[in-house]
PDB file of N, CA and C in Angstrom:
ATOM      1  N   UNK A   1    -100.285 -26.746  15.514  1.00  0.00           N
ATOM      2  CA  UNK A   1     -99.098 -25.946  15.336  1.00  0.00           C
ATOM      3  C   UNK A   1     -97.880 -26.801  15.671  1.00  0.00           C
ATOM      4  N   UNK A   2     -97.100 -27.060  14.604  1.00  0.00           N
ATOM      5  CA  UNK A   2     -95.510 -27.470  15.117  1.00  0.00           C
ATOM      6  C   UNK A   2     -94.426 -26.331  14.999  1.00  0.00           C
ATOM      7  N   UNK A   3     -93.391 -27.340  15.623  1.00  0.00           N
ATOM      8  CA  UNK A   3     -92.506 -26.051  16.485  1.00  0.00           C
ATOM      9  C   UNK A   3     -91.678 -25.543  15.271  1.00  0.00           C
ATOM     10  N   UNK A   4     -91.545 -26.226  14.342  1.00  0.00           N
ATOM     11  CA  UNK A   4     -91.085 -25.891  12.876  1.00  0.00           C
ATOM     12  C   UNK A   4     -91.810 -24.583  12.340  1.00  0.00           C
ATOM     13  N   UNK A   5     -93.165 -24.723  12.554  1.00  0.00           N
ATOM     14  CA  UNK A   5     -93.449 -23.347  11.961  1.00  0.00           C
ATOM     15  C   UNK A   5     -93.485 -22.236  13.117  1.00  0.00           C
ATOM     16  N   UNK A   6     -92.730 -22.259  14.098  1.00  0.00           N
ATOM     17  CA  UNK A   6     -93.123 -21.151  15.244  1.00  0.00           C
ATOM     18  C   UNK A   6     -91.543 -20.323  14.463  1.00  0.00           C
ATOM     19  N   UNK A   7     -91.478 -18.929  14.052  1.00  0.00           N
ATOM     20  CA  UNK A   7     -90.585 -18.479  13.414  1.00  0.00           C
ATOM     21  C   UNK A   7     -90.198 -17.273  15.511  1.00  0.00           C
ATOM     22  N   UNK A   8     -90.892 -17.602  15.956  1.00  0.00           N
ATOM     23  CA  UNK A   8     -90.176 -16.685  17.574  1.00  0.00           C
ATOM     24  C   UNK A   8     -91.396 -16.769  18.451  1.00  0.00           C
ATOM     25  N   UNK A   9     -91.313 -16.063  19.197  1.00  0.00           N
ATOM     26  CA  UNK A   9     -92.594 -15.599  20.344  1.00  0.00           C
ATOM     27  C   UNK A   9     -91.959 -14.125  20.672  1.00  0.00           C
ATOM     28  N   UNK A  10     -93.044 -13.590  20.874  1.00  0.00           N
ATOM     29  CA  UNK A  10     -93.416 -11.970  21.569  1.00  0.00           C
ATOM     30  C   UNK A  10     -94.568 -12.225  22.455  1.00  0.00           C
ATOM     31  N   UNK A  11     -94.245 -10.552  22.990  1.00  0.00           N
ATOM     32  CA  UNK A  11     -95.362 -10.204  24.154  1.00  0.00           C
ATOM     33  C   UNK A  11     -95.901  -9.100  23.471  1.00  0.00           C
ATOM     34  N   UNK A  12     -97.469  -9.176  23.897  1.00  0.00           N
ATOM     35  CA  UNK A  12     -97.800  -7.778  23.965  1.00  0.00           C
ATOM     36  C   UNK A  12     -96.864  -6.611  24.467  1.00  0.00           C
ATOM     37  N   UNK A  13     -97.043  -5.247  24.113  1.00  0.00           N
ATOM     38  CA  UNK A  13     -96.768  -3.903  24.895  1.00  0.00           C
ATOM     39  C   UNK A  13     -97.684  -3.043  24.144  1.00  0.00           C
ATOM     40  N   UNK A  14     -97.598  -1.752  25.109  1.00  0.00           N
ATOM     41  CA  UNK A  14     -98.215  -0.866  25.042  1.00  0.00           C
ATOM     42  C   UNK A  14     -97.935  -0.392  23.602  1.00  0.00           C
ATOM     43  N   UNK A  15     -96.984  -0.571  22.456  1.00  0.00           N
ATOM     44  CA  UNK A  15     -96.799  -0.077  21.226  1.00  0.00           C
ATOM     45  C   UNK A  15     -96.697  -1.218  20.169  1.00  0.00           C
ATOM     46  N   UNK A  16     -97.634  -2.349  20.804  1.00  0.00           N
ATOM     47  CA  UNK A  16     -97.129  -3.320  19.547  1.00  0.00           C
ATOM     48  C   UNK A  16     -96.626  -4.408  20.349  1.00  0.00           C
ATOM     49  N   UNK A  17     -95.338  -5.281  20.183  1.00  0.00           N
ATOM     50  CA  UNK A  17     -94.968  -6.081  20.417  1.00  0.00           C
ATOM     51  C   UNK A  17     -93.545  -6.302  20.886  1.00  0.00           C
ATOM     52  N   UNK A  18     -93.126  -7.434  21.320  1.00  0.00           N
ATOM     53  CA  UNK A  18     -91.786  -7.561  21.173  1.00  0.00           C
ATOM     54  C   UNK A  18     -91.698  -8.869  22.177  1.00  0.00           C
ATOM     55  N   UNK A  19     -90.174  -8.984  21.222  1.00  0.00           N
ATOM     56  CA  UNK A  19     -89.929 -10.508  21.413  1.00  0.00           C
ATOM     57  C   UNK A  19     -88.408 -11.252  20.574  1.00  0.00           C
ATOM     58  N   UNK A  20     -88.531 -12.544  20.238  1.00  0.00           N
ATOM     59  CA  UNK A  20     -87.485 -12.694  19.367  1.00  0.00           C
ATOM     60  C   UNK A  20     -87.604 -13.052  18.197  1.00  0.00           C
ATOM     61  N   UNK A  21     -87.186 -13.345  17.275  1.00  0.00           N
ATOM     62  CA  UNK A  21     -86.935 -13.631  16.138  1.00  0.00           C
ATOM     63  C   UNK A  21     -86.165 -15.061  15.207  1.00  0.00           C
ATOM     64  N   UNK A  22     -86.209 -16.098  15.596  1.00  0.00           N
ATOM     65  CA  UNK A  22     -85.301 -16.907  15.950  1.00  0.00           C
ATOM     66  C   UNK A  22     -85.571 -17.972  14.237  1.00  0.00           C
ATOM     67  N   UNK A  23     -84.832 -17.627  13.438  1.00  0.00           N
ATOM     68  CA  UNK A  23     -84.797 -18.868  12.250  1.00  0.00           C
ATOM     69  C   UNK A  23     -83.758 -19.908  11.974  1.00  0.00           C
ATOM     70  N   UNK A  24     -83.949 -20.618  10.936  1.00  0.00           N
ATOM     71  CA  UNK A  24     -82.261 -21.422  11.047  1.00  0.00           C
ATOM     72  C   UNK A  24     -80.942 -20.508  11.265  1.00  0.00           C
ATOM     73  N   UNK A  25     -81.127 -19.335  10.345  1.00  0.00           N
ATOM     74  CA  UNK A  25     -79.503 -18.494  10.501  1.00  0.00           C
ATOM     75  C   UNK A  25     -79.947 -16.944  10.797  1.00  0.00           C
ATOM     76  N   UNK A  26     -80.661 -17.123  11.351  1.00  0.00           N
ATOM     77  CA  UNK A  26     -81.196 -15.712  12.328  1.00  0.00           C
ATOM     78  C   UNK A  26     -81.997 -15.666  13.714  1.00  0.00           C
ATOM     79  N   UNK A  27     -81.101 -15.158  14.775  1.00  0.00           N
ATOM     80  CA  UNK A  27     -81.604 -14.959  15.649  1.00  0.00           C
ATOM     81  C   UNK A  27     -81.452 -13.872  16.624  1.00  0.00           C
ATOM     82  N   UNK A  28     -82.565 -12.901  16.255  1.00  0.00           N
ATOM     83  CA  UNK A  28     -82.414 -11.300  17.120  1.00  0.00           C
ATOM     84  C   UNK A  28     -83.526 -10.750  17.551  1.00  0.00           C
ATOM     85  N   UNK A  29     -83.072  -9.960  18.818  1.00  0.00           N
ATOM     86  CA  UNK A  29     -84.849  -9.507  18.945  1.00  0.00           C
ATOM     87  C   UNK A  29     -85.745  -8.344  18.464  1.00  0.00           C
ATOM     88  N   UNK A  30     -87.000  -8.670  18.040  1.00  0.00           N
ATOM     89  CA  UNK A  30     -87.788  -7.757  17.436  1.00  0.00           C
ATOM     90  C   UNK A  30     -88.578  -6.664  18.099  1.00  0.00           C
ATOM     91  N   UNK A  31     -88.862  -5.931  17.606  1.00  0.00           N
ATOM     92  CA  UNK A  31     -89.733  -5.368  18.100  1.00  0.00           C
ATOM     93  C   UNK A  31     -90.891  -4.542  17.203  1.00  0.00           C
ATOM     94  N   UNK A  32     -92.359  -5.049  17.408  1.00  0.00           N
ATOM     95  CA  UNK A  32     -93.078  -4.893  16.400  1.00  0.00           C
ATOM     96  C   UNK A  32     -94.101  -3.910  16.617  1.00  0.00           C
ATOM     97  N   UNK A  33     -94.127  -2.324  15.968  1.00  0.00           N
ATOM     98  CA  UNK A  33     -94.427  -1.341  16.439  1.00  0.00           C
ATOM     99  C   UNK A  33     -95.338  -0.790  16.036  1.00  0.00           C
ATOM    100  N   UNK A  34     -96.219  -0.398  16.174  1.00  0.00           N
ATOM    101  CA  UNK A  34     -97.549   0.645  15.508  1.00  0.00           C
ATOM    102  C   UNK A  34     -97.279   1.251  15.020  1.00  0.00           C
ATOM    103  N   UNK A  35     -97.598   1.691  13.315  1.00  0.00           N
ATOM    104  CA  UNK A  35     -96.887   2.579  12.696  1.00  0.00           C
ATOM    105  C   UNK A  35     -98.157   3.746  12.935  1.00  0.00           C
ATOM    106  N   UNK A  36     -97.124   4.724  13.455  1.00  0.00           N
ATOM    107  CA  UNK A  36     -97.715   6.320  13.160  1.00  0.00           C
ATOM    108  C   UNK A  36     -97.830   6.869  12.050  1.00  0.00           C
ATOM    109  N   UNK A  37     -97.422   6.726  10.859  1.00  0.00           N
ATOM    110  CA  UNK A  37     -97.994   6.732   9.976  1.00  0.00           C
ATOM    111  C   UNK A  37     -98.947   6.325   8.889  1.00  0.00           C
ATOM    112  N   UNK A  38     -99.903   5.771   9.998  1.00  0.00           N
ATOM    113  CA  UNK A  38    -100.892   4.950   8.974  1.00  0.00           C
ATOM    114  C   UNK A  38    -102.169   5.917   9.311  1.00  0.00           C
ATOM    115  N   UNK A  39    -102.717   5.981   8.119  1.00  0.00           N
ATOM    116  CA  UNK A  39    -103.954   6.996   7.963  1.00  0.00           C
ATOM    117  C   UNK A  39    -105.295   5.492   7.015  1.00  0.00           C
ATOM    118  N   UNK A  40    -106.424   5.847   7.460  1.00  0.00           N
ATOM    119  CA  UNK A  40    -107.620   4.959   7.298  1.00  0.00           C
ATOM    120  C   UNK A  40    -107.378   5.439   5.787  1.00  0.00           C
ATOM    121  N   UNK A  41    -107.812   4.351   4.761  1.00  0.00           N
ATOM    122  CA  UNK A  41    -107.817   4.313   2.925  1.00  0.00           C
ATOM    123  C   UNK A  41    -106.756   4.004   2.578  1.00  0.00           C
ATOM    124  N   UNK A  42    -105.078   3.638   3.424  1.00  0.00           N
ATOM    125  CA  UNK A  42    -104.039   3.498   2.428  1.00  0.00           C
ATOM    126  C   UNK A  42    -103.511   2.552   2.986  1.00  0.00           C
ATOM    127  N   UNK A  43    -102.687   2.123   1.855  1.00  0.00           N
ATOM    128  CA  UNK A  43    -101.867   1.035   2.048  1.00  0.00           C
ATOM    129  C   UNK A  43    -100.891   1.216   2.893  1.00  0.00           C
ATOM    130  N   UNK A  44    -100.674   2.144   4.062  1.00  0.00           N
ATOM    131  CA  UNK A  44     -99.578   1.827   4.679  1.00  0.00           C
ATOM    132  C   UNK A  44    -100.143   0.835   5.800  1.00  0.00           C
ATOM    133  N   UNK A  45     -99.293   0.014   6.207  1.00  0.00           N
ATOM    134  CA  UNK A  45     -99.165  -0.883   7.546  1.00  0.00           C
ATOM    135  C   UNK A  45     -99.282  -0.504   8.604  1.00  0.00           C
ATOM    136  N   UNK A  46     -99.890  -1.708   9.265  1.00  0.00           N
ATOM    137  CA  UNK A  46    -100.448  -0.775  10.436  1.00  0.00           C
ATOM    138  C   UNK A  46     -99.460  -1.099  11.388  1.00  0.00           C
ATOM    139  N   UNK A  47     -97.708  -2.395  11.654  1.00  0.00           N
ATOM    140  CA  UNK A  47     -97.243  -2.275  12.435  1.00  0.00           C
ATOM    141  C   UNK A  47     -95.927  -2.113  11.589  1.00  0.00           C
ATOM    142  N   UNK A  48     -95.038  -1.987  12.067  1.00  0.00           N
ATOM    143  CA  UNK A  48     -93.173  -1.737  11.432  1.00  0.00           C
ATOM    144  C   UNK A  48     -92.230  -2.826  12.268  1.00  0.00           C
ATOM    145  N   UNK A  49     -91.932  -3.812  11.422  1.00  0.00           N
ATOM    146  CA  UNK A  49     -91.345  -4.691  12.219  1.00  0.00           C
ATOM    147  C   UNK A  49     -89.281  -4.055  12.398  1.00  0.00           C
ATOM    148  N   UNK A  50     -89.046  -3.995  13.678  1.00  0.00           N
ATOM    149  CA  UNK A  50     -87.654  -3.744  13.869  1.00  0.00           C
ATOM    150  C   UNK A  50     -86.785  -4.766  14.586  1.00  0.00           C
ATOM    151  N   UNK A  51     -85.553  -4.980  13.942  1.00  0.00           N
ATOM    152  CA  UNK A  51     -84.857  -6.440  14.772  1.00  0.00           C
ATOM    153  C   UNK A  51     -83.198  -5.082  15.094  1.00  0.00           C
ATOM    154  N   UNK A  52     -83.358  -6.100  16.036  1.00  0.00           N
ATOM    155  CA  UNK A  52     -81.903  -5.976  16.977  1.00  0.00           C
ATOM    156  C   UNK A  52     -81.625  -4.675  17.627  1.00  0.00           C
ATOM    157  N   UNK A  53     -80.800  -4.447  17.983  1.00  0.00           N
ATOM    158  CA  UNK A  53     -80.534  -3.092  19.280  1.00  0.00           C
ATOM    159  C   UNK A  53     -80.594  -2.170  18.709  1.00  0.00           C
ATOM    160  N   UNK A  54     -80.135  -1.840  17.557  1.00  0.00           N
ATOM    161  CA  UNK A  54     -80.134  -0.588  16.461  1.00  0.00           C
ATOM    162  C   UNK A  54     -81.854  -0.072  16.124  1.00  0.00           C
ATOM    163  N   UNK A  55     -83.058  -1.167  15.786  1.00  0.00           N
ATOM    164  CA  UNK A  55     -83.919  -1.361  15.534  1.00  0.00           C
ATOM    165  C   UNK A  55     -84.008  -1.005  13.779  1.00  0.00           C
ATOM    166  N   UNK A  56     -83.195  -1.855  13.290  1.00  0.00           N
ATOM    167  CA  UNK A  56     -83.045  -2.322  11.743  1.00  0.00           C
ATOM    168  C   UNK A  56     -84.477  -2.345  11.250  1.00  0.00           C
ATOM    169  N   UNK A  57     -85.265  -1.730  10.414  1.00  0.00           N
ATOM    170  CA  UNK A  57     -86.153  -2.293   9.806  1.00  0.00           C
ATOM    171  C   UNK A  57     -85.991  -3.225   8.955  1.00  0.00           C
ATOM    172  N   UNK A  58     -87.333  -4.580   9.053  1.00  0.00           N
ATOM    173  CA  UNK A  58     -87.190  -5.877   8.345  1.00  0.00           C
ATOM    174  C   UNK A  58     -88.480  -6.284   7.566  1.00  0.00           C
ATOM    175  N   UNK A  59     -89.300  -5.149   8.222  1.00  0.00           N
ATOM    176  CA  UNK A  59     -90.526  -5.514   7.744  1.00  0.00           C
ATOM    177  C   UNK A  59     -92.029  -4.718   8.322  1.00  0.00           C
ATOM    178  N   UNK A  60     -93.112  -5.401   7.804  1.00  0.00           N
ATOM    179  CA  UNK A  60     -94.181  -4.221   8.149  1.00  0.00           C
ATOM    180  C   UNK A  60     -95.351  -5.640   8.258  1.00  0.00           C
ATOM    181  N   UNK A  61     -96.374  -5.176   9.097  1.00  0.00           N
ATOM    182  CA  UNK A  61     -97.351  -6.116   9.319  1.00  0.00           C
ATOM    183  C   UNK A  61     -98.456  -5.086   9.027  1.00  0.00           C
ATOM    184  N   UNK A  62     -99.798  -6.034   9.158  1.00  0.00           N
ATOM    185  CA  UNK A  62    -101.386  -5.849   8.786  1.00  0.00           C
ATOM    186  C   UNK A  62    -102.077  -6.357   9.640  1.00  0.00           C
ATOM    187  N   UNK A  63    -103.762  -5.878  10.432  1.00  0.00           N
ATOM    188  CA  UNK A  63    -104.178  -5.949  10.507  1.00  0.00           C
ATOM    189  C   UNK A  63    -105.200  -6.843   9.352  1.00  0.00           C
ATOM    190  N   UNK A  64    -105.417  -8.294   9.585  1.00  0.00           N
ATOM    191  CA  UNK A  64    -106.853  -8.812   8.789  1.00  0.00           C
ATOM    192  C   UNK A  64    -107.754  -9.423   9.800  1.00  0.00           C
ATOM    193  N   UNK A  65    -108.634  -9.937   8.958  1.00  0.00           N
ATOM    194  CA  UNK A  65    -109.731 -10.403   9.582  1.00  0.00           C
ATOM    195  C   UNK A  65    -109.991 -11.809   9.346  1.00  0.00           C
ATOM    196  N   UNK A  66    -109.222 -13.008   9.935  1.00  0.00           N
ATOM    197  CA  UNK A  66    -109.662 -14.227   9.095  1.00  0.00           C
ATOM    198  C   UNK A  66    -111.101 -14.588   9.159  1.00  0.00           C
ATOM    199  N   UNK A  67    -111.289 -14.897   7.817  1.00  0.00           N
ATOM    200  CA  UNK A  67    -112.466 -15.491   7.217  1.00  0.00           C
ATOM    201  C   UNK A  67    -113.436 -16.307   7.927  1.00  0.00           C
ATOM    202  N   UNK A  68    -112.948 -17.072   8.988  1.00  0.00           N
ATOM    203  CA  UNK A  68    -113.220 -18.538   9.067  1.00  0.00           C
ATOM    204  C   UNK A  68    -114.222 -18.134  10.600  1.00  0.00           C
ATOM    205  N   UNK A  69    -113.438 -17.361  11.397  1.00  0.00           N
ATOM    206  CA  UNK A  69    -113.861 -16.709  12.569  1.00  0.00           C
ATOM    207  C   UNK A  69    -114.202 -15.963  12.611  1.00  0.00           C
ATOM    208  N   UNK A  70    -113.657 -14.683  12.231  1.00  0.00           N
ATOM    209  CA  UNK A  70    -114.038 -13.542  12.091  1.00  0.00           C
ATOM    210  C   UNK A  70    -113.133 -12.727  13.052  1.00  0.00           C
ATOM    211  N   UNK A  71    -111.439 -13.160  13.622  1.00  0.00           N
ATOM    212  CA  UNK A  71    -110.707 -12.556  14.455  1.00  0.00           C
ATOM    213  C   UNK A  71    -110.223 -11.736  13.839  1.00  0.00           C
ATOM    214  N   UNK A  72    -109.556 -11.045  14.503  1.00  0.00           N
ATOM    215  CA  UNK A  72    -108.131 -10.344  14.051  1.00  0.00           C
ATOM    216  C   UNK A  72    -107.386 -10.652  14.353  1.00  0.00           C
ATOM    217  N   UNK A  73    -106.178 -10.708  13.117  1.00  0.00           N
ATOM    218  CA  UNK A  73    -104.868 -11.125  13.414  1.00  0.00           C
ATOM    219  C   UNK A  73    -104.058 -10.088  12.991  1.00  0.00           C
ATOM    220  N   UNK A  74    -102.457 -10.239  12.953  1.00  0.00           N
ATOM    221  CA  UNK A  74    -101.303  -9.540  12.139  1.00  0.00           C
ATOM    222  C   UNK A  74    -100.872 -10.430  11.567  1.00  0.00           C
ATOM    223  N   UNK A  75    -101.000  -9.954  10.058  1.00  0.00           N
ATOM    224  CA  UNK A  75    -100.381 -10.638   8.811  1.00  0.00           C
ATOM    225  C   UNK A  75     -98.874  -9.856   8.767  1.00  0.00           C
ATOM    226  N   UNK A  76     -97.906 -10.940   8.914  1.00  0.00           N
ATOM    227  CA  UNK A  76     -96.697 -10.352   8.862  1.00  0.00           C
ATOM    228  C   UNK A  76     -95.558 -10.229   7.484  1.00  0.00           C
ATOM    229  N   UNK A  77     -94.949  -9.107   7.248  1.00  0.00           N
ATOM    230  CA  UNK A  77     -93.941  -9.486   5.890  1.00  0.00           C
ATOM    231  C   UNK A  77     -92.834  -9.631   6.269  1.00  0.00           C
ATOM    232  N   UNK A  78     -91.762  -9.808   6.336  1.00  0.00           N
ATOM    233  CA  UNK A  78     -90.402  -9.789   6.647  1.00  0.00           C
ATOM    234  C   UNK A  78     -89.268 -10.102   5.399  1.00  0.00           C
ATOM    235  N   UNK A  79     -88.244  -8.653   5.451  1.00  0.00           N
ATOM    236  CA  UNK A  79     -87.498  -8.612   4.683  1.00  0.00           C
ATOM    237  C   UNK A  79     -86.347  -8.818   4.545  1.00  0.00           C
ATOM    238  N   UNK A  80     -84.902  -9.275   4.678  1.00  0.00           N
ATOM    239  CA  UNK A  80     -83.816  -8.514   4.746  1.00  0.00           C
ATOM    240  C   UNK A  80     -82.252  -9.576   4.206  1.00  0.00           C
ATOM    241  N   UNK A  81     -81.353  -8.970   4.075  1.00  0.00           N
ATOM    242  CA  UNK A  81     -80.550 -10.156   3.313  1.00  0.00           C
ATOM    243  C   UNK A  81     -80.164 -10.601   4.451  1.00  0.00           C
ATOM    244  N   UNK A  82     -80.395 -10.742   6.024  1.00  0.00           N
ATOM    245  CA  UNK A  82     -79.880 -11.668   7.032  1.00  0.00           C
ATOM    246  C   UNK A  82     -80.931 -12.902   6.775  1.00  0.00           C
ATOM    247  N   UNK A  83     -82.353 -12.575   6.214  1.00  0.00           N
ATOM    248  CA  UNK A  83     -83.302 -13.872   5.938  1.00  0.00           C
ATOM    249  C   UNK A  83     -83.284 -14.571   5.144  1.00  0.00           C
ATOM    250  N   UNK A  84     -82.467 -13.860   3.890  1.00  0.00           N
ATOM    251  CA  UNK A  84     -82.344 -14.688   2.472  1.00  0.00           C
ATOM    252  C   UNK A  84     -82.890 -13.908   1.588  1.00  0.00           C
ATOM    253  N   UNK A  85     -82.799 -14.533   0.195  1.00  0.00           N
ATOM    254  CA  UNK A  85     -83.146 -13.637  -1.065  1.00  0.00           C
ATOM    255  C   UNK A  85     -85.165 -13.713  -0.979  1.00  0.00           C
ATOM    256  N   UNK A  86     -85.791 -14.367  -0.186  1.00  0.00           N
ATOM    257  CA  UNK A  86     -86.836 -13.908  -0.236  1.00  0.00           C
ATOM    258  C   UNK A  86     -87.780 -13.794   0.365  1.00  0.00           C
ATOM    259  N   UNK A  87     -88.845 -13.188   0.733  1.00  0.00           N
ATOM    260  CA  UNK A  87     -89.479 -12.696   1.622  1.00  0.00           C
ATOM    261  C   UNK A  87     -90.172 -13.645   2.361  1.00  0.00           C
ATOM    262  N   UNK A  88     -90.458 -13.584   3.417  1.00  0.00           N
ATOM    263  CA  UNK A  88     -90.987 -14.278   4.679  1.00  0.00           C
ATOM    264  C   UNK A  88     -92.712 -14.056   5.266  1.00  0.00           C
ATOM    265  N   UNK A  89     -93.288 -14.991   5.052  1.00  0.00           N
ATOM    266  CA  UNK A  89     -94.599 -14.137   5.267  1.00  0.00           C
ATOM    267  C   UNK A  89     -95.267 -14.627   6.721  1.00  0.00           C
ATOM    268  N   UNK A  90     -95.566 -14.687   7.619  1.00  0.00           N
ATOM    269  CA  UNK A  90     -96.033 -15.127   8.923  1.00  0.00           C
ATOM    270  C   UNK A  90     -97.078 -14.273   9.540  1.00  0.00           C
ATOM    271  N   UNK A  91     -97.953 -15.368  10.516  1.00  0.00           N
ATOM    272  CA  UNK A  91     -98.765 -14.483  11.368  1.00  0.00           C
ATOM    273  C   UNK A  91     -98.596 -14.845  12.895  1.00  0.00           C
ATOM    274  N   UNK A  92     -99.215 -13.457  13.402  1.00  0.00           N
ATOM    275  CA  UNK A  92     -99.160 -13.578  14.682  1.00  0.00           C
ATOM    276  C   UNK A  92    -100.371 -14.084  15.106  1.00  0.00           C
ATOM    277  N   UNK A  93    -100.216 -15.314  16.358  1.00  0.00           N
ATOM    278  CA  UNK A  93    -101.332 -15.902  17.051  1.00  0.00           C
ATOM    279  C   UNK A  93    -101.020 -15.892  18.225  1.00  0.00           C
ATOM    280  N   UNK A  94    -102.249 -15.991  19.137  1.00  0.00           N
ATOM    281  CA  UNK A  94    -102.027 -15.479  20.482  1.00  0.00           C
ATOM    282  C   UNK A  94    -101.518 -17.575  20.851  1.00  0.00           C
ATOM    283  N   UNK A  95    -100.404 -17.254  22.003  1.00  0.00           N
ATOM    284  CA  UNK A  95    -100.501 -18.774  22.271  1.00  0.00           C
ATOM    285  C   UNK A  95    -101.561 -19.301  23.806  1.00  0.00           C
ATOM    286  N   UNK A  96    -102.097 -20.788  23.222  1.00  0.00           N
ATOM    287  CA  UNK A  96    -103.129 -21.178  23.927  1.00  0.00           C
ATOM    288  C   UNK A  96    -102.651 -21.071  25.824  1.00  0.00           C
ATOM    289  N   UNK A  97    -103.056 -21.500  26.128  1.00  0.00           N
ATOM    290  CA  UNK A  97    -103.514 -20.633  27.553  1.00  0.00           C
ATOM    291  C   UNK A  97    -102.617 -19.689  28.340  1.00  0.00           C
ATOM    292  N   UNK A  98    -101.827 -18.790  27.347  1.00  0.00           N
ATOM    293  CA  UNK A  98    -101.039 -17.599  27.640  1.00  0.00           C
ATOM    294  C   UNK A  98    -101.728 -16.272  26.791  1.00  0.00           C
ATOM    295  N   UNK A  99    -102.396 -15.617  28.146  1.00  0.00           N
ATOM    296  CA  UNK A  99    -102.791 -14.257  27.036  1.00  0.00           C
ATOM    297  C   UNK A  99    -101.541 -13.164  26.940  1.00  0.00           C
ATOM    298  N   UNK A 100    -100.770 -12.889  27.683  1.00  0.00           N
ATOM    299  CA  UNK A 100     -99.667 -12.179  27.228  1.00  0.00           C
ATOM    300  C   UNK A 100     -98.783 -12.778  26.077  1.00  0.00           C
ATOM    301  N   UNK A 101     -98.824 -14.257  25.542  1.00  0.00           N
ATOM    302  CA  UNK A 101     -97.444 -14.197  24.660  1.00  0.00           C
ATOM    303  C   UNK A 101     -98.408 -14.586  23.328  1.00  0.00           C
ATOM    304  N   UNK A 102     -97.699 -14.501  22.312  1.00  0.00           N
ATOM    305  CA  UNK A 102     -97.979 -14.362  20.895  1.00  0.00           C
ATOM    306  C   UNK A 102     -97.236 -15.078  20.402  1.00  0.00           C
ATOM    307  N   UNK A 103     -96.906 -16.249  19.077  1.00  0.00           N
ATOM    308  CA  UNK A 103     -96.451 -16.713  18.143  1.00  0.00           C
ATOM    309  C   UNK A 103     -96.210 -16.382  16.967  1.00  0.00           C
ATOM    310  N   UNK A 104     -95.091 -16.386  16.412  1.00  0.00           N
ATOM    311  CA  UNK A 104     -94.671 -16.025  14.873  1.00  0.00           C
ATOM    312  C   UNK A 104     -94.517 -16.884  14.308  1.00  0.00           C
ATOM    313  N   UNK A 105     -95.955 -17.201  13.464  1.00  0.00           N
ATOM    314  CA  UNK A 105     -95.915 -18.327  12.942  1.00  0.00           C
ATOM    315  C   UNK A 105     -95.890 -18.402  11.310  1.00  0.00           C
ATOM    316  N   UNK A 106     -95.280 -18.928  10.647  1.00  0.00           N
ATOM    317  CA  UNK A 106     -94.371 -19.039   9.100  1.00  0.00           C
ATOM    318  C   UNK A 106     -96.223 -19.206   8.406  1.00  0.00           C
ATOM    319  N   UNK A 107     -95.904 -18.477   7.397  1.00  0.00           N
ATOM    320  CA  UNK A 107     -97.057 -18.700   6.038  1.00  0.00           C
ATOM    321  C   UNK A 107     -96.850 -18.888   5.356  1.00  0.00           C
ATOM    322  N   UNK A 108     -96.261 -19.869   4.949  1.00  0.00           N
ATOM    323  CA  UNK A 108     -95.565 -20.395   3.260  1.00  0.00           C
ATOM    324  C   UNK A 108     -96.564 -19.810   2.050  1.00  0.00           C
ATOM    325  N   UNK A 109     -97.431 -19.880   2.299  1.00  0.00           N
ATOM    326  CA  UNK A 109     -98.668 -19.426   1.373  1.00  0.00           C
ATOM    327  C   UNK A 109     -98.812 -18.153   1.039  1.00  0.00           C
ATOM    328  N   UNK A 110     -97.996 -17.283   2.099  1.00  0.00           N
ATOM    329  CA  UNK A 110     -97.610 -15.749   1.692  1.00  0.00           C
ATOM    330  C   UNK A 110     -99.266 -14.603   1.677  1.00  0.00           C
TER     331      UNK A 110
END
């Protein structure tokens, strides 16, 4: 992992996450929430990503399962014209010998 692709760090909480958000021309803090509206068979997301004090929605994350291990992660989307004309795709990884903090790390690969 380089520090180029670390797009912030969060912590666990009891509803998800939170933390910052930090890109070349954005930097605010998030907070990444369990959506209550997700029911088992549909496409809704299972977290709602919110930035700054207002809690702006920017985006929505997923629960997957990478392939390789067999973990779970959050596949992240991120939207908004403070990021640019196009969408942002990242995942969350836990960082190595910190179990409370998490990485937002860039997926060019989407």
């Amino acid at each position: 992992m380089t520090m180029a692709n670390a797009l912030g760090y969060i912590t666990e909480t009891d509803t998800g996450f939170e933390g910052t958000l930090s890109m070349l021309s954005l930097s605010t803090p998030i907070r990444i929430v369990a959506n209550g509206l997700k029911q088992d068979g549909t496409d809704q997301p299972d977290y709602r990503v919110l930035a700054g004090g207002q809690g702006a929605p920017i985006g929505a994350g997923w629960v997957r399962t990478a392939k390789s291990s067999g973990r779970e992660y959050v596949s992240l989307t991120l939207a908004s014209p403070e990021i640019g004309p196009r969408k942002v795709y990242a995942n969350i990884a836990p960082v190595k010998n910190d179990e409370t903090r998490h990485v937002i790390l860039w997926n060019p690969a989407g």
